[in-house]
PDB file of N, CA and C in Angstrom:
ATOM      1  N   UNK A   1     103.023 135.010  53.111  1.00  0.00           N
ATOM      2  CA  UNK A   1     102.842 135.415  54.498  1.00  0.00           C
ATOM      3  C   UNK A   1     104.176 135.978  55.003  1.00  0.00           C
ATOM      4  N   UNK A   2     104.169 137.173  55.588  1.00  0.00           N
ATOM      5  CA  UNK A   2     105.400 137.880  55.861  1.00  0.00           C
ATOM      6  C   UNK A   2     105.943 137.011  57.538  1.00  0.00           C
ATOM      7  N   UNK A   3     106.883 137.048  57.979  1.00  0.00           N
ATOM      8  CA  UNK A   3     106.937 136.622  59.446  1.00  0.00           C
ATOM      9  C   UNK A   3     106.525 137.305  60.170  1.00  0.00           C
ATOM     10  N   UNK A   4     106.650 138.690  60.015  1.00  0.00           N
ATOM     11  CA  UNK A   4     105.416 139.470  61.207  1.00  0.00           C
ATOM     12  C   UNK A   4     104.236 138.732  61.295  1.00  0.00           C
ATOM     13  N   UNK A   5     103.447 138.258  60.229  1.00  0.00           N
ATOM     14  CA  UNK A   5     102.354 137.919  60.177  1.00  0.00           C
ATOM     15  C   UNK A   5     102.032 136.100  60.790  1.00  0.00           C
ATOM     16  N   UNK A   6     103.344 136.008  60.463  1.00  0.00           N
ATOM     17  CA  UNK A   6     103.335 134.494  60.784  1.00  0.00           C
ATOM     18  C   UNK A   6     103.575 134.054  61.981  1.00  0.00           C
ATOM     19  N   UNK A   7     104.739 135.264  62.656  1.00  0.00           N
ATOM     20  CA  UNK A   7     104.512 135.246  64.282  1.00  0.00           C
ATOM     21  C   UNK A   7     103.441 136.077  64.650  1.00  0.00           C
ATOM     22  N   UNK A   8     102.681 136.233  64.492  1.00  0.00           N
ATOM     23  CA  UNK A   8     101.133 136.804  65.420  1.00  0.00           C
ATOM     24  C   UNK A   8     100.597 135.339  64.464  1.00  0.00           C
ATOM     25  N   UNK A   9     100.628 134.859  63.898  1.00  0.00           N
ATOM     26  CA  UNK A   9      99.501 133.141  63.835  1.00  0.00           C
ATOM     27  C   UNK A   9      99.774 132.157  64.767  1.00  0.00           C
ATOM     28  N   UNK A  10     101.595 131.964  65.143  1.00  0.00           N
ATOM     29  CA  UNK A  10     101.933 131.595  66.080  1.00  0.00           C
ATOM     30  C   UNK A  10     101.909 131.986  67.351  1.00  0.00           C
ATOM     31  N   UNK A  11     101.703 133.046  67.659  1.00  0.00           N
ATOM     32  CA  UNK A  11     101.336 133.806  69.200  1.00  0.00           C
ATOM     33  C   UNK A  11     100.052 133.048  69.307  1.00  0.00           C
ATOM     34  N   UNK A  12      99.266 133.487  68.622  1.00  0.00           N
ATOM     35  CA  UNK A  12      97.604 133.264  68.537  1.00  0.00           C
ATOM     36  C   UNK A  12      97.341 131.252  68.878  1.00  0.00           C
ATOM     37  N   UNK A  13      97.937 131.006  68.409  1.00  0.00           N
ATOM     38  CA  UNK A  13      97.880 129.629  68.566  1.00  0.00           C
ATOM     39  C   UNK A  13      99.121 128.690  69.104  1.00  0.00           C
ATOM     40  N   UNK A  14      99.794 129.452  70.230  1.00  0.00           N
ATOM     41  CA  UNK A  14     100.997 128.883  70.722  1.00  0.00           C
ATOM     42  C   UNK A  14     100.887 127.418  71.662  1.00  0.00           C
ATOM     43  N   UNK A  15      99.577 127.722  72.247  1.00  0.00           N
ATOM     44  CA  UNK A  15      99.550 126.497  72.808  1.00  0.00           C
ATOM     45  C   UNK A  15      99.203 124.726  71.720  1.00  0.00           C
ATOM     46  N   UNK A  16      98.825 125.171  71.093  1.00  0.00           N
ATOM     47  CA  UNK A  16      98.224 124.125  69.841  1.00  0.00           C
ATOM     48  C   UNK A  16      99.679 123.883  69.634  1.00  0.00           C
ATOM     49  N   UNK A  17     100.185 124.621  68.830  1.00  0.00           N
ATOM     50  CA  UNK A  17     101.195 124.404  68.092  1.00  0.00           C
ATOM     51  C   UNK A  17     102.323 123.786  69.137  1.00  0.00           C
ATOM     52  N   UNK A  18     103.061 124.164  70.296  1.00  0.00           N
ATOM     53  CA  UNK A  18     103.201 123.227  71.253  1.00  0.00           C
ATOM     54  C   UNK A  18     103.031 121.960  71.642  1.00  0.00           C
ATOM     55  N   UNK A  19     101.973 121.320  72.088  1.00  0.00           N
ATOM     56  CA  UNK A  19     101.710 120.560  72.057  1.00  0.00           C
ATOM     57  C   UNK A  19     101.271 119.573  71.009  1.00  0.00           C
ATOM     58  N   UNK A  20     101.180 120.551  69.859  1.00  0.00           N
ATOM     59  CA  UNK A  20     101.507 119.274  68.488  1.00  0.00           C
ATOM     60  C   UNK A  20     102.821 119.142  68.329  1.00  0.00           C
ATOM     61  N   UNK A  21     103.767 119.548  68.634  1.00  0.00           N
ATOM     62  CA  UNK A  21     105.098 119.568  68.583  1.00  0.00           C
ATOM     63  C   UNK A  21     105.679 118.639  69.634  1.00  0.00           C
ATOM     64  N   UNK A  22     104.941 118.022  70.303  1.00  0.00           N
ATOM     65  CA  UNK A  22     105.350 117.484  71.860  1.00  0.00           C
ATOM     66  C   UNK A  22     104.786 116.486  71.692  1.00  0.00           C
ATOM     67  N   UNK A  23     103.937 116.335  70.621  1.00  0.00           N
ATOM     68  CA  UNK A  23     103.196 115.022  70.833  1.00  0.00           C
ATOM     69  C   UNK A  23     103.750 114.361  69.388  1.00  0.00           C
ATOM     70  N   UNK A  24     104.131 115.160  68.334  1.00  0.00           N
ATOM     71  CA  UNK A  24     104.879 114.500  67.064  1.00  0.00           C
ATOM     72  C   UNK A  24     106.271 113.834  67.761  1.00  0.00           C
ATOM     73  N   UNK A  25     106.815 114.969  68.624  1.00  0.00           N
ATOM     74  CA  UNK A  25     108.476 113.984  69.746  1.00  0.00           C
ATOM     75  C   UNK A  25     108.429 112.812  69.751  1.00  0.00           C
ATOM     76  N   UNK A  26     106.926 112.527  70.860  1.00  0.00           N
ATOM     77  CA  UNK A  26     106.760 111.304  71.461  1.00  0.00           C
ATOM     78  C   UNK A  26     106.790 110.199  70.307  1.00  0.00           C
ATOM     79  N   UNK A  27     105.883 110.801  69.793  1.00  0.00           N
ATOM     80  CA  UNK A  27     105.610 109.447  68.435  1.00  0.00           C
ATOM     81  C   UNK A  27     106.954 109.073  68.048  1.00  0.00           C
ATOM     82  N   UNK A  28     107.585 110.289  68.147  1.00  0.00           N
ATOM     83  CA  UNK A  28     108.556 109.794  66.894  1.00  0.00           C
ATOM     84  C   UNK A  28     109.549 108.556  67.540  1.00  0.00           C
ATOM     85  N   UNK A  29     109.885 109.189  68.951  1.00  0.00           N
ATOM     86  CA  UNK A  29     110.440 108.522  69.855  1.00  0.00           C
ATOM     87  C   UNK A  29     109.947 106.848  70.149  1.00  0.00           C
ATOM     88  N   UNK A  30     108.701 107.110  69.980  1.00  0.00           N
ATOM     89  CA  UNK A  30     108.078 105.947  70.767  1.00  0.00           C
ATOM     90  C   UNK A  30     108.139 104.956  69.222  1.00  0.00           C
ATOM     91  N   UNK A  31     108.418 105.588  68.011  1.00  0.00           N
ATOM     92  CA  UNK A  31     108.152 104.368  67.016  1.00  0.00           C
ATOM     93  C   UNK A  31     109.794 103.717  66.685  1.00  0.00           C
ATOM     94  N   UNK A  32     110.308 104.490  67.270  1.00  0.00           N
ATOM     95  CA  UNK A  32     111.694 104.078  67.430  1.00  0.00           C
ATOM     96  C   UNK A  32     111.859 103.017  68.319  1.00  0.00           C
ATOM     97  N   UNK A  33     111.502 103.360  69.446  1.00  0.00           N
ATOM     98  CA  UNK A  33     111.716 102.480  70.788  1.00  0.00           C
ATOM     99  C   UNK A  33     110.697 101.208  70.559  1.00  0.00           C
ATOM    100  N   UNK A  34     109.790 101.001  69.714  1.00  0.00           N
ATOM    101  CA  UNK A  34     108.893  99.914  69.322  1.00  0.00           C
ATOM    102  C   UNK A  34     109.709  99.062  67.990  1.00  0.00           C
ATOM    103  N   UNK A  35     109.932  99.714  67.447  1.00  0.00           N
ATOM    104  CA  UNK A  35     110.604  99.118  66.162  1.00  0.00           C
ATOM    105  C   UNK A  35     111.899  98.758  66.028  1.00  0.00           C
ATOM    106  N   UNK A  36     112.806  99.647  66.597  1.00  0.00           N
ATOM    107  CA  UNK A  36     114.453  99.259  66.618  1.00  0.00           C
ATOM    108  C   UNK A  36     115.075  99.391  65.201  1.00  0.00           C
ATOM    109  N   UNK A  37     115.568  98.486  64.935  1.00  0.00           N
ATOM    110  CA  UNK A  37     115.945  98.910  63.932  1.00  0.00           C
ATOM    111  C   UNK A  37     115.278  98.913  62.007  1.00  0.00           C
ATOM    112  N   UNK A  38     113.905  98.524  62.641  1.00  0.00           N
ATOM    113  CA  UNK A  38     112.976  98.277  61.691  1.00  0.00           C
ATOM    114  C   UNK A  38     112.120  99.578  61.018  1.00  0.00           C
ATOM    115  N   UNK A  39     112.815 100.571  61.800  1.00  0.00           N
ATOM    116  CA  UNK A  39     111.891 102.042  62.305  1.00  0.00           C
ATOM    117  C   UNK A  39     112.467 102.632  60.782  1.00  0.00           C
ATOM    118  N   UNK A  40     111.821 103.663  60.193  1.00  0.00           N
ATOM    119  CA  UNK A  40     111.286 104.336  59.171  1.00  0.00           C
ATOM    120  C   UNK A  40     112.267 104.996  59.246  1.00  0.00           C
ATOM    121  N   UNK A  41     113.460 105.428  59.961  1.00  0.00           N
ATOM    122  CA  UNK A  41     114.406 105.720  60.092  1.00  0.00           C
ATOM    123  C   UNK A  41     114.377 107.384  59.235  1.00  0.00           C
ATOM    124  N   UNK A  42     114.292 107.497  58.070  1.00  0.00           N
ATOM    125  CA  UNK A  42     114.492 108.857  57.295  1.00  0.00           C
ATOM    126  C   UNK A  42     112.740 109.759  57.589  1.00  0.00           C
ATOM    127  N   UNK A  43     111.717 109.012  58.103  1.00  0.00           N
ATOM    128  CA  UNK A  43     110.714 109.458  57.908  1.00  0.00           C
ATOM    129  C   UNK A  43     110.349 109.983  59.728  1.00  0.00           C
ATOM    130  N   UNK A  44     111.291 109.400  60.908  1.00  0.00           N
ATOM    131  CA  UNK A  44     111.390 109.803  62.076  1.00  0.00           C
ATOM    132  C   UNK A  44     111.611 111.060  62.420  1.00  0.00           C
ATOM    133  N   UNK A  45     113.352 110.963  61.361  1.00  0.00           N
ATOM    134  CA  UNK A  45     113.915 112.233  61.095  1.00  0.00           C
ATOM    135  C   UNK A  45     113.538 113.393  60.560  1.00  0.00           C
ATOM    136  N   UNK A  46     113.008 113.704  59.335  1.00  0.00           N
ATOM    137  CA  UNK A  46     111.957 114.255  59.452  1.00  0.00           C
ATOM    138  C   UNK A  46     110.924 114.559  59.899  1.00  0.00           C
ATOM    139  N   UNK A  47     110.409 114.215  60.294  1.00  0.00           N
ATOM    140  CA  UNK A  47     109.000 114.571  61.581  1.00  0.00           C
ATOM    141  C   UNK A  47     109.824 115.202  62.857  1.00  0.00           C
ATOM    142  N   UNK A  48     110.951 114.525  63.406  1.00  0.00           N
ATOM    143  CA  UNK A  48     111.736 114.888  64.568  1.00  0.00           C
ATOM    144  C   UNK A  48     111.826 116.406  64.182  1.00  0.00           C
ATOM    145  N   UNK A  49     112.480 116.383  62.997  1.00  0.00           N
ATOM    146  CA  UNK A  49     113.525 117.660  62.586  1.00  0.00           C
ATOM    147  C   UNK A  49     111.930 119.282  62.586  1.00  0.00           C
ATOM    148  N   UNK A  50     110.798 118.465  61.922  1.00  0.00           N
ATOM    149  CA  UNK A  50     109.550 119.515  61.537  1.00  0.00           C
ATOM    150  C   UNK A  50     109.175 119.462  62.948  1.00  0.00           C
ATOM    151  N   UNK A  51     109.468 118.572  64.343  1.00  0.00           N
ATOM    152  CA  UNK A  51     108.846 119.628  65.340  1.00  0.00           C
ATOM    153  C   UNK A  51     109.503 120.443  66.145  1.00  0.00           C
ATOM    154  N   UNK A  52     110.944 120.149  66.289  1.00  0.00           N
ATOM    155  CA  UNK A  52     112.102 120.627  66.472  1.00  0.00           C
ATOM    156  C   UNK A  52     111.801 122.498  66.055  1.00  0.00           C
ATOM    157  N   UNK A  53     111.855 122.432  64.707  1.00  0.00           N
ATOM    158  CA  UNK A  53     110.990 123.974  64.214  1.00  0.00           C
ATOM    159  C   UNK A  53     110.123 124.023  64.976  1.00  0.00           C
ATOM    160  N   UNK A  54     109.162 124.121  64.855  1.00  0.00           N
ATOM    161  CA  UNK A  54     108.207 124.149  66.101  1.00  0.00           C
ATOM    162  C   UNK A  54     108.055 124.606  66.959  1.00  0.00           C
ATOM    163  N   UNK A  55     108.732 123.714  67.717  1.00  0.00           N
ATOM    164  CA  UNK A  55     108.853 124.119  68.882  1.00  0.00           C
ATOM    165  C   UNK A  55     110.301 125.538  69.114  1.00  0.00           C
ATOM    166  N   UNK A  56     111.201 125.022  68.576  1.00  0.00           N
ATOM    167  CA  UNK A  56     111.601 126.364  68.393  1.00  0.00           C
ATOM    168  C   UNK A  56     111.525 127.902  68.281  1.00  0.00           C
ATOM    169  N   UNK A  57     110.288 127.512  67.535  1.00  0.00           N
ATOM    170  CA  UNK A  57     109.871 129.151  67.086  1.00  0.00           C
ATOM    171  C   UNK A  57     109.032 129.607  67.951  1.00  0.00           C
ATOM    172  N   UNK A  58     108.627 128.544  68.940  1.00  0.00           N
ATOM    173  CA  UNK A  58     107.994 128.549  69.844  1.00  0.00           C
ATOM    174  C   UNK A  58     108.411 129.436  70.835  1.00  0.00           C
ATOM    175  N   UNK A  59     109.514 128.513  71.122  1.00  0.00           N
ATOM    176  CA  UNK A  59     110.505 129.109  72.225  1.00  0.00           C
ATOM    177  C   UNK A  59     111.346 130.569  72.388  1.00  0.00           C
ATOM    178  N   UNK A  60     111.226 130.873  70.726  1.00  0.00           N
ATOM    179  CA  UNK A  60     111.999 132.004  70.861  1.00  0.00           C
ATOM    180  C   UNK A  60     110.896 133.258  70.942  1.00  0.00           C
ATOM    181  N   UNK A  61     109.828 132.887  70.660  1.00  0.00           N
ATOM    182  CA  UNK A  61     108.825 134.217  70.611  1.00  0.00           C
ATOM    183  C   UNK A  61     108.314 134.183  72.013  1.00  0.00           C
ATOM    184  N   UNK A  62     108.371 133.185  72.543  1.00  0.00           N
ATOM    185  CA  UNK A  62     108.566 133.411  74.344  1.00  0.00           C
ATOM    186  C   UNK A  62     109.801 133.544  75.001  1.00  0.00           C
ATOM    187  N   UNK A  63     110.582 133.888  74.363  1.00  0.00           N
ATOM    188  CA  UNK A  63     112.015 134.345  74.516  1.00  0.00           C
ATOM    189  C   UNK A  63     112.466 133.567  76.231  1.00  0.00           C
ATOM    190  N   UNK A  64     112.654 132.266  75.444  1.00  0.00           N
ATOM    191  CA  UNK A  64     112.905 130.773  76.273  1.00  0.00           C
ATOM    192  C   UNK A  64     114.097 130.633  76.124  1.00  0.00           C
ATOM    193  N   UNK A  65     115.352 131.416  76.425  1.00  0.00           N
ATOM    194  CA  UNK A  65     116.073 131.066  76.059  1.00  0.00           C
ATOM    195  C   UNK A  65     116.603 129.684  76.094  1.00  0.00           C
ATOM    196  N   UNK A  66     116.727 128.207  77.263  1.00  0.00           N
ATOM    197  CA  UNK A  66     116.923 127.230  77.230  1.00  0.00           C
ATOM    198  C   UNK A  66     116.219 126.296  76.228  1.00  0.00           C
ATOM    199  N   UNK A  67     115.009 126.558  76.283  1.00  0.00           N
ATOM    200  CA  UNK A  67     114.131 125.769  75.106  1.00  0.00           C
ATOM    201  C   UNK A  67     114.916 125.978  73.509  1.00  0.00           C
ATOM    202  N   UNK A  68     114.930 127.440  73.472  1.00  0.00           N
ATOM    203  CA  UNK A  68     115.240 127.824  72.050  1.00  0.00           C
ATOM    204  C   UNK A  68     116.747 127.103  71.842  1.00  0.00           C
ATOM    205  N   UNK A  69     117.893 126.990  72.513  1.00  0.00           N
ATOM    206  CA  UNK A  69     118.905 126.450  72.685  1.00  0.00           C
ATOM    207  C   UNK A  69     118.460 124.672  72.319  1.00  0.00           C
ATOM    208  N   UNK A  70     117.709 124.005  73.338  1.00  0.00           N
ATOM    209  CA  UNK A  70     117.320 122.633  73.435  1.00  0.00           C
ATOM    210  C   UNK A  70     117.275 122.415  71.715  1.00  0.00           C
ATOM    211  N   UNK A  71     116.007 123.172  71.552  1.00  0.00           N
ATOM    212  CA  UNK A  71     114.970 122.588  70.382  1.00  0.00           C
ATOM    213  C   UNK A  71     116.080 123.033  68.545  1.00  0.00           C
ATOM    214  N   UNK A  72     116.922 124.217  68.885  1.00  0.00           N
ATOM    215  CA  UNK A  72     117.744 124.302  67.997  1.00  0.00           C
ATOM    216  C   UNK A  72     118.559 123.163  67.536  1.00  0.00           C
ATOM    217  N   UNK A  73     119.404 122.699  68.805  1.00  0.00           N
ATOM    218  CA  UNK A  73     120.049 121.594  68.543  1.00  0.00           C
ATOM    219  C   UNK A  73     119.259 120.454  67.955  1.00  0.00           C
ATOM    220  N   UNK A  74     118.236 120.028  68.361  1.00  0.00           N
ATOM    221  CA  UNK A  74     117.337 119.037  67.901  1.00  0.00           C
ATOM    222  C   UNK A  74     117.308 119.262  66.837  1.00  0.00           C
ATOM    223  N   UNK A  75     117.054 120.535  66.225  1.00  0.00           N
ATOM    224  CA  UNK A  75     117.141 120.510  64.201  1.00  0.00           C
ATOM    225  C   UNK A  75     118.748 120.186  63.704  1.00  0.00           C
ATOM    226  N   UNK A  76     119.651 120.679  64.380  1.00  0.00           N
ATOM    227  CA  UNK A  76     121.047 120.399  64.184  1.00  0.00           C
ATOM    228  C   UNK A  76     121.452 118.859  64.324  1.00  0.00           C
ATOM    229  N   UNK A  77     120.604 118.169  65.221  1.00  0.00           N
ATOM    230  CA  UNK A  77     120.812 116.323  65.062  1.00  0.00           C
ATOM    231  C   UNK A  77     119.463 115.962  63.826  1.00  0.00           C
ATOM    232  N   UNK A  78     118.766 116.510  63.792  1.00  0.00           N
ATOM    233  CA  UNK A  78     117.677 116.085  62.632  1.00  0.00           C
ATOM    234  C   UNK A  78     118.299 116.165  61.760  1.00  0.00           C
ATOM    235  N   UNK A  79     118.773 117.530  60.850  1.00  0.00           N
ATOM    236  CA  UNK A  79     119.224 117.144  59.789  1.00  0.00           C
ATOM    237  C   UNK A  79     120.606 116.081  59.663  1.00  0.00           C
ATOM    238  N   UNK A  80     121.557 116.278  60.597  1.00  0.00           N
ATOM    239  CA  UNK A  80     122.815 115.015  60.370  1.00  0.00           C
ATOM    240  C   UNK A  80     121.895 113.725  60.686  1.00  0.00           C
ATOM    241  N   UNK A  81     120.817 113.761  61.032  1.00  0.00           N
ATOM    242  CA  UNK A  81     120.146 112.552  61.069  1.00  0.00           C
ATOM    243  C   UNK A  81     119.323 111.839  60.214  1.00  0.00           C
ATOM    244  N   UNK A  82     119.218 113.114  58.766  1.00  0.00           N
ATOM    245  CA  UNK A  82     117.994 113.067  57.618  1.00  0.00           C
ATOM    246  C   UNK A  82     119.442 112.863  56.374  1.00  0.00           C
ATOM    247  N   UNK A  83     120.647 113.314  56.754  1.00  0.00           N
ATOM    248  CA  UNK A  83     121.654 113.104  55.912  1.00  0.00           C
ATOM    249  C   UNK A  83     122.256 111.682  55.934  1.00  0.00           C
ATOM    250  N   UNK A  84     122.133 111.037  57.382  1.00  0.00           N
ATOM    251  CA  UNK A  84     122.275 109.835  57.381  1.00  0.00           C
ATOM    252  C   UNK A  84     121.509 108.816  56.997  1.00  0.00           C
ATOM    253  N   UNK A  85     120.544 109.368  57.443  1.00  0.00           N
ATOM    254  CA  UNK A  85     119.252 108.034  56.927  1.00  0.00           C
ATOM    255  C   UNK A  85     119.422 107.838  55.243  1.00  0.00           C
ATOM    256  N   UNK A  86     119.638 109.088  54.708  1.00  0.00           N
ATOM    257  CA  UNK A  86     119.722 108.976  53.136  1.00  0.00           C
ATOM    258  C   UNK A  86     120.988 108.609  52.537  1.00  0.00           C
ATOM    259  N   UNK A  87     122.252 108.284  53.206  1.00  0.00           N
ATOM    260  CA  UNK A  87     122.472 108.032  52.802  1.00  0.00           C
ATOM    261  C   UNK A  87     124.124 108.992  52.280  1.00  0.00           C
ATOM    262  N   UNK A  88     123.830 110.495  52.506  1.00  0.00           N
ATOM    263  CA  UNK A  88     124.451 111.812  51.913  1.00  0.00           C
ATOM    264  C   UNK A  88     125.499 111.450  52.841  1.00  0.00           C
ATOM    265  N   UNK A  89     125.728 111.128  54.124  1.00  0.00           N
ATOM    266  CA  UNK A  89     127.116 111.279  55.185  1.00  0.00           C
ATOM    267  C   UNK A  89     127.088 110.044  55.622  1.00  0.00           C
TER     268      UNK A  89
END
């Protein structure tokens, strides 16, 4: 799939994809804030980091600039956060 093609799948379905991205956050957030330090920790991070994309790509094809800024950084703490959980930093 070329990205031309992949942003018109994402146009087409921006609101879906949004709000699955908003609702993977919460979870991720909320299994944190339930668990403490018992939480899945590398498997948060990941999910965090895959909606982070998301929503990102979101943001930039609605040329959001604050969102696209927000949700960037969020992949920039996901991965130092998927490097920590494992262990790498």
């Amino acid at each position: 799939m070329t990205i031309t093609k992949a942003n018109h799948f994402v146009l087409r379905h921006i609101k879906r994809i949004e709000m699955t991205g908003v609702l993977m956050r919460i979870f991720s957030f909320s299994l944190v804030s339930w668990l403490g330090p018992a939480s899945p920790f590398m498997f948060v991070w990941v999910f965090n980091t895959i909606d982070a994309v998301m929503l990102s790509w979101c943001s930039m094809l609605k040329k959001d600039a604050a969102y696209t800024l927000l949700n960037t950084f969020w992949i920039m703490v996901g991965i130092i956060g998927i490097l920590r959980a494992g262990g790498w930093l």
